[in-house]
C-alpha atoms as a PDB file:
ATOM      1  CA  UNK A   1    -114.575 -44.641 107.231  1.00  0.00           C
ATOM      2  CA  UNK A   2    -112.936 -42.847 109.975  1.00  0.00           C
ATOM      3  CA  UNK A   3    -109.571 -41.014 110.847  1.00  0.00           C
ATOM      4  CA  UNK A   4    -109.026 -43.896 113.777  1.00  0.00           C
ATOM      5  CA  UNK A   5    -109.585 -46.779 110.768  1.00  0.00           C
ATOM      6  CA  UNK A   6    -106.718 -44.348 108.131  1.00  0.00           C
ATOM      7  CA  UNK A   7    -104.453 -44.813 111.094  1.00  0.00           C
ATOM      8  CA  UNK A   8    -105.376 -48.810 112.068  1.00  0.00           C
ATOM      9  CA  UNK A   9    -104.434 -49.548 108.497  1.00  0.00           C
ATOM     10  CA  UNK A  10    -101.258 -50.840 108.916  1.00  0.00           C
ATOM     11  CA  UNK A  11     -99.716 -51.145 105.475  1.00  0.00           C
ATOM     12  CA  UNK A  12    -100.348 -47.784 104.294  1.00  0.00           C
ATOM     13  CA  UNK A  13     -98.279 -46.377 107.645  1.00  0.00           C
ATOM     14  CA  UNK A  14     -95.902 -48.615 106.222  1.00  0.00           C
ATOM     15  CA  UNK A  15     -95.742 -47.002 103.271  1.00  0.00           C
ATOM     16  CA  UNK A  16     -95.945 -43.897 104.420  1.00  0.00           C
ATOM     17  CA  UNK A  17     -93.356 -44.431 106.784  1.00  0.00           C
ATOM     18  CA  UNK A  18     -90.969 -45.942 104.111  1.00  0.00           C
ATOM     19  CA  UNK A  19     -91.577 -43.086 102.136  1.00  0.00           C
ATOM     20  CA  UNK A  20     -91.090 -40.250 104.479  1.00  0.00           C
ATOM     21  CA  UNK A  21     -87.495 -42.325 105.516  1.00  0.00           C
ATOM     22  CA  UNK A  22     -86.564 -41.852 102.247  1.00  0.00           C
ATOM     23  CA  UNK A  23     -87.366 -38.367 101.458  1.00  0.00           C
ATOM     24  CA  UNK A  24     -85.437 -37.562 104.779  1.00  0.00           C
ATOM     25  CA  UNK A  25     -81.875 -39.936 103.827  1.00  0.00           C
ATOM     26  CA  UNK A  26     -81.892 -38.073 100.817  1.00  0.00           C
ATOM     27  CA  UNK A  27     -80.591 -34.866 102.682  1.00  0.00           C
ATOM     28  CA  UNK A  28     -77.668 -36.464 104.587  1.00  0.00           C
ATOM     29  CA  UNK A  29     -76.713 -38.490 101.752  1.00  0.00           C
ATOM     30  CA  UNK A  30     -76.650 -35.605  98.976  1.00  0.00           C
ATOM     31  CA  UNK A  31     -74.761 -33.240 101.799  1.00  0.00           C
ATOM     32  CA  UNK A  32     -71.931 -35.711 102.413  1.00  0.00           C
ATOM     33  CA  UNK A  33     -71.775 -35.698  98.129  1.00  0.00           C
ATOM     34  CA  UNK A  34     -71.792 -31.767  97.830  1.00  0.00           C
ATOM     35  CA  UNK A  35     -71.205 -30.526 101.583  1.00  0.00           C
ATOM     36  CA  UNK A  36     -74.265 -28.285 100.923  1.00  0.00           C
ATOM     37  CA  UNK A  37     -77.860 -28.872 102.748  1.00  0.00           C
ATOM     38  CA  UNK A  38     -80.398 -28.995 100.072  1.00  0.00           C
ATOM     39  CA  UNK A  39     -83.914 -28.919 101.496  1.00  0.00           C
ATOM     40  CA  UNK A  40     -85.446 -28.895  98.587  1.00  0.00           C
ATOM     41  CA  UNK A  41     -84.932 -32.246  98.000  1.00  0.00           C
ATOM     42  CA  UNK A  42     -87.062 -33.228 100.822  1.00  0.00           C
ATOM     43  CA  UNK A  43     -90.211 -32.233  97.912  1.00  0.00           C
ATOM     44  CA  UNK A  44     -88.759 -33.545  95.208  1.00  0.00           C
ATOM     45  CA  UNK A  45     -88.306 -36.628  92.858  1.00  0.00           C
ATOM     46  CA  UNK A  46     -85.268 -38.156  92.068  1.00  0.00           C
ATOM     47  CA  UNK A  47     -81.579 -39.261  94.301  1.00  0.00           C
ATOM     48  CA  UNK A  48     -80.952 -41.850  96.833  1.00  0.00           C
ATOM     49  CA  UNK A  49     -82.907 -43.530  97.957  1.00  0.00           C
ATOM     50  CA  UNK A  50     -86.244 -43.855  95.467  1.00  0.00           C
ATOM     51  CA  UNK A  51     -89.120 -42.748  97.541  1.00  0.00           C
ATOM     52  CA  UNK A  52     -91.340 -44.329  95.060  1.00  0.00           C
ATOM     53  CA  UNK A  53     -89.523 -47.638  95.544  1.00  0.00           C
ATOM     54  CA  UNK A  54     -89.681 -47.058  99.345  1.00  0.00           C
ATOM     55  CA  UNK A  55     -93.477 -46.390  99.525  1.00  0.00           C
ATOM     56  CA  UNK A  56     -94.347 -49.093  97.159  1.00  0.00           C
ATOM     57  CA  UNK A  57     -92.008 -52.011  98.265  1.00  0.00           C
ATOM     58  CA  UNK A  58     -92.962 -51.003 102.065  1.00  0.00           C
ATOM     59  CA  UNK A  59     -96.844 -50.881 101.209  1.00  0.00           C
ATOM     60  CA  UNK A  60     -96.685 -54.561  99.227  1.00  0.00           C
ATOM     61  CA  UNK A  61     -94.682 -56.595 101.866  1.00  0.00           C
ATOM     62  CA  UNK A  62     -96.844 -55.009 104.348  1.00  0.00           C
ATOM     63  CA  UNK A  63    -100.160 -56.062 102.577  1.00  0.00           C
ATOM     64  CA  UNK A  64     -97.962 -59.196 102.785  1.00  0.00           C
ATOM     65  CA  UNK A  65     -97.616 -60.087 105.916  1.00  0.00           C
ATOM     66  CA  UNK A  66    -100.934 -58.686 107.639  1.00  0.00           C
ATOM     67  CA  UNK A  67    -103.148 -60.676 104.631  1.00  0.00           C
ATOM     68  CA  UNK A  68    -100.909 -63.145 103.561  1.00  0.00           C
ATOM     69  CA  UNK A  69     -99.315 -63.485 100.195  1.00  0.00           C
ATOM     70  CA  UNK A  70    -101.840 -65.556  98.581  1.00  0.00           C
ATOM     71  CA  UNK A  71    -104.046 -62.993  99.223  1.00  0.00           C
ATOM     72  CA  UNK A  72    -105.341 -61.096  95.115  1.00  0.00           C
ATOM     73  CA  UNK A  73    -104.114 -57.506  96.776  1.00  0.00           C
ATOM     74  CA  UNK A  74    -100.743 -58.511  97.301  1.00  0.00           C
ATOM     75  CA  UNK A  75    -100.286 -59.935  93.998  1.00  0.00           C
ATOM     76  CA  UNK A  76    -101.742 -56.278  92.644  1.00  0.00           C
ATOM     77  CA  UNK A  77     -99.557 -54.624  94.814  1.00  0.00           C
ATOM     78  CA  UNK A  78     -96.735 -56.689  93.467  1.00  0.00           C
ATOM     79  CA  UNK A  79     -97.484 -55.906  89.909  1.00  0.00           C
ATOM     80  CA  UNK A  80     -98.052 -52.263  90.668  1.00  0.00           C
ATOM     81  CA  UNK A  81     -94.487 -52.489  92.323  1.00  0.00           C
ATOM     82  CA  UNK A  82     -92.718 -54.109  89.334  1.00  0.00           C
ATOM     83  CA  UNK A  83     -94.135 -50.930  87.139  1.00  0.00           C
ATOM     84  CA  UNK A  84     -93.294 -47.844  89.542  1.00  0.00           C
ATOM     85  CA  UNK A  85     -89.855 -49.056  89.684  1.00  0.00           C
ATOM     86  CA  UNK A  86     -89.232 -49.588  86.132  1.00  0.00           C
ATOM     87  CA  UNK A  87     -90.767 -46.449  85.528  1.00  0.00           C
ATOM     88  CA  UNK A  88     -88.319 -44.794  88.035  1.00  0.00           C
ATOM     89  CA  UNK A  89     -84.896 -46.539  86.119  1.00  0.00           C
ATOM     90  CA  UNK A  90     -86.544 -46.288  82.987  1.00  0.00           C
ATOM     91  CA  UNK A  91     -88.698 -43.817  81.770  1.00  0.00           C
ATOM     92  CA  UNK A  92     -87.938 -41.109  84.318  1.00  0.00           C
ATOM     93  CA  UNK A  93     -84.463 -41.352  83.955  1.00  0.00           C
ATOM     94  CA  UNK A  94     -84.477 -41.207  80.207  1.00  0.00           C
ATOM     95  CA  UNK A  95     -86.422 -37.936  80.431  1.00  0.00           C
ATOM     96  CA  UNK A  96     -84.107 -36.973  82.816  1.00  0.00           C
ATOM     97  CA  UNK A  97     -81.204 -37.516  80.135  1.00  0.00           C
ATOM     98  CA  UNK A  98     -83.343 -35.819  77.698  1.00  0.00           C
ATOM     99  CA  UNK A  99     -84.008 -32.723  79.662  1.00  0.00           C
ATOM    100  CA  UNK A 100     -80.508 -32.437  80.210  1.00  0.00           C
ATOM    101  CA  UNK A 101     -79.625 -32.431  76.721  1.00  0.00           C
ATOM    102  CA  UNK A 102     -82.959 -30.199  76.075  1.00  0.00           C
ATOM    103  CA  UNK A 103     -81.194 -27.794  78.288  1.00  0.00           C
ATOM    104  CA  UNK A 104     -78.003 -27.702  77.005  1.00  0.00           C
ATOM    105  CA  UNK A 105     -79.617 -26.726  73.550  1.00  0.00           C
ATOM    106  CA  UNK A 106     -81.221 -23.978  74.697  1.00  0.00           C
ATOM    107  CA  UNK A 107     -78.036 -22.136  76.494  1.00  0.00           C
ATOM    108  CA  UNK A 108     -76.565 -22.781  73.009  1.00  0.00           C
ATOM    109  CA  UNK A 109     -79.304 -21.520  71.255  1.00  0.00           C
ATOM    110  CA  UNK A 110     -79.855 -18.528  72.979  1.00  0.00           C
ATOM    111  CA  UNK A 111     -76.520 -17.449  74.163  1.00  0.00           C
ATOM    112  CA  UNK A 112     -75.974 -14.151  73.897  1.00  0.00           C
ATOM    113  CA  UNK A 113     -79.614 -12.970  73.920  1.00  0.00           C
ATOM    114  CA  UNK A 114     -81.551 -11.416  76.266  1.00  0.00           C
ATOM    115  CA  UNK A 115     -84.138 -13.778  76.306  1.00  0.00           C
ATOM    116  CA  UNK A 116     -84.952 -15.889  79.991  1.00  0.00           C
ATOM    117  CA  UNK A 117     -86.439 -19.578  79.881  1.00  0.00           C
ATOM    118  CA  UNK A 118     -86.455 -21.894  83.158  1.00  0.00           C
ATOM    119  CA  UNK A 119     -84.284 -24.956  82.655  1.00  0.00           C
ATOM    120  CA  UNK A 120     -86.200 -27.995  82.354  1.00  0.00           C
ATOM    121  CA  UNK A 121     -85.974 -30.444  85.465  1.00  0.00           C
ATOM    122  CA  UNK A 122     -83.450 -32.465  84.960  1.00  0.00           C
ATOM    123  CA  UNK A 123     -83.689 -35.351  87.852  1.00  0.00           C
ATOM    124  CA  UNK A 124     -86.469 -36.694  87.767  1.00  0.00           C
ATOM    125  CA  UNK A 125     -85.607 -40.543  87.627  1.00  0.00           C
ATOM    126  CA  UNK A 126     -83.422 -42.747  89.374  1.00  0.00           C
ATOM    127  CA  UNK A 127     -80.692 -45.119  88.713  1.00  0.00           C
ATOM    128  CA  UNK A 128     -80.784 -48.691  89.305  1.00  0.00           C
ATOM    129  CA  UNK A 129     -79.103 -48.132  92.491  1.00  0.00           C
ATOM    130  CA  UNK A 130     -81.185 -45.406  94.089  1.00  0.00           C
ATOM    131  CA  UNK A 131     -84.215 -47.822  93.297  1.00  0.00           C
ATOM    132  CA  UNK A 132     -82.647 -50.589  94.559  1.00  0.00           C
ATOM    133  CA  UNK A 133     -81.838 -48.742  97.778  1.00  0.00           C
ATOM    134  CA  UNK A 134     -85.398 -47.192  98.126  1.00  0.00           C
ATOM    135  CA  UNK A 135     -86.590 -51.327  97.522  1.00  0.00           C
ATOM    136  CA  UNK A 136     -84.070 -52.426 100.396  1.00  0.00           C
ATOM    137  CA  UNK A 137     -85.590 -49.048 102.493  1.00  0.00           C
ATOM    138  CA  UNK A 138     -89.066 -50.397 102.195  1.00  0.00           C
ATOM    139  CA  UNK A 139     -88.361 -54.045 102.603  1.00  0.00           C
ATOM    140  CA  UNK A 140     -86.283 -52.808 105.722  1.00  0.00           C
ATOM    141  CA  UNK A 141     -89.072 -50.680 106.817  1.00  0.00           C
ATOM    142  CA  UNK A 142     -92.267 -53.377 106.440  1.00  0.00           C
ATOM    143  CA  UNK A 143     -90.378 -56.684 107.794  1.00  0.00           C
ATOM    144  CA  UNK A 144     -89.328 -54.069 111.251  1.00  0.00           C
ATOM    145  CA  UNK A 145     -93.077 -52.737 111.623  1.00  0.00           C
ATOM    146  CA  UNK A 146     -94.226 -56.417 111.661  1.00  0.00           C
ATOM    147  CA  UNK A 147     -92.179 -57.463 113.627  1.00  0.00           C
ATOM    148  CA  UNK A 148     -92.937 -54.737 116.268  1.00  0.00           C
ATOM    149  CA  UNK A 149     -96.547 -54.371 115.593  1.00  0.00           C
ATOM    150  CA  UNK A 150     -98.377 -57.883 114.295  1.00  0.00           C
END
């Protein structure tokens, strides 16, 4: 395989393109909330939209439309779908919650003492409405490269 057949493979740019959009809304969207510019966020999990929703939603449709959705791979991709973005609600978020409550133990715990511990990360997930926005991202993303580039 080379570089020329990466770049021919028209649901991973998809994907990739999906993804990207959504690491770059993040910054706009989080500066209107806080009037700060966080670049940070632009490597990081977590806010609106889901990246992971983005890249995988993008990626399936895609697979979708260029090999048809009887076709096994976009049934996987489907499947593969349906987990990342429970995962993203679900689990991450819960951990999220967790490290924020992890966190608030430990300034209680060791207030007062001169002892230094990095906070644990506390986004990580997403709500139901950041996934749902990084899903409409990548459906948005997928249906406009087909139609521009069948």
């Amino acid at each position: 395989m080379n570089l020329i057949e990466i770049f021919q493979n028209k649901a991973l740019i998809a994907g990739l393109i999906a993804w990207i959009l959504a690491q770059v809304i993040k910054l706009p969207l989080d500066f209107f909330r806080t009037r700060k510019w966080n670049w940070s966020l632009m490597l990081t999990t977590g806010g609106m939209p889901s990246s992971h929703s983005s890249l995988m939603t993008a990626t399936t449709l895609a697979i979708g439309f260029y090999h048809g959705f009887a076709n096994p791979l976009f049934a996987l991709g489907v499947a593969i779908t349906m987990i990342v973005t429970y995962d993203a609600a679900g689990v991450r978020q819960q951990a999220g919650i967790h490290a924020r409550r992890i966190n608030v133990l430990f300034d209680e715990l060791l207030k007062g003492h001169i002892f230094s511990e990095k906070d644990l990360r506390e986004v990580i997930g997403h709500t139901p409405l950041e996934v749902a926005g990084g899903i409409l991202l990548g459906i948005i993303v997928a249906t406009s490269q087909w139609l521009i580039w069948k």
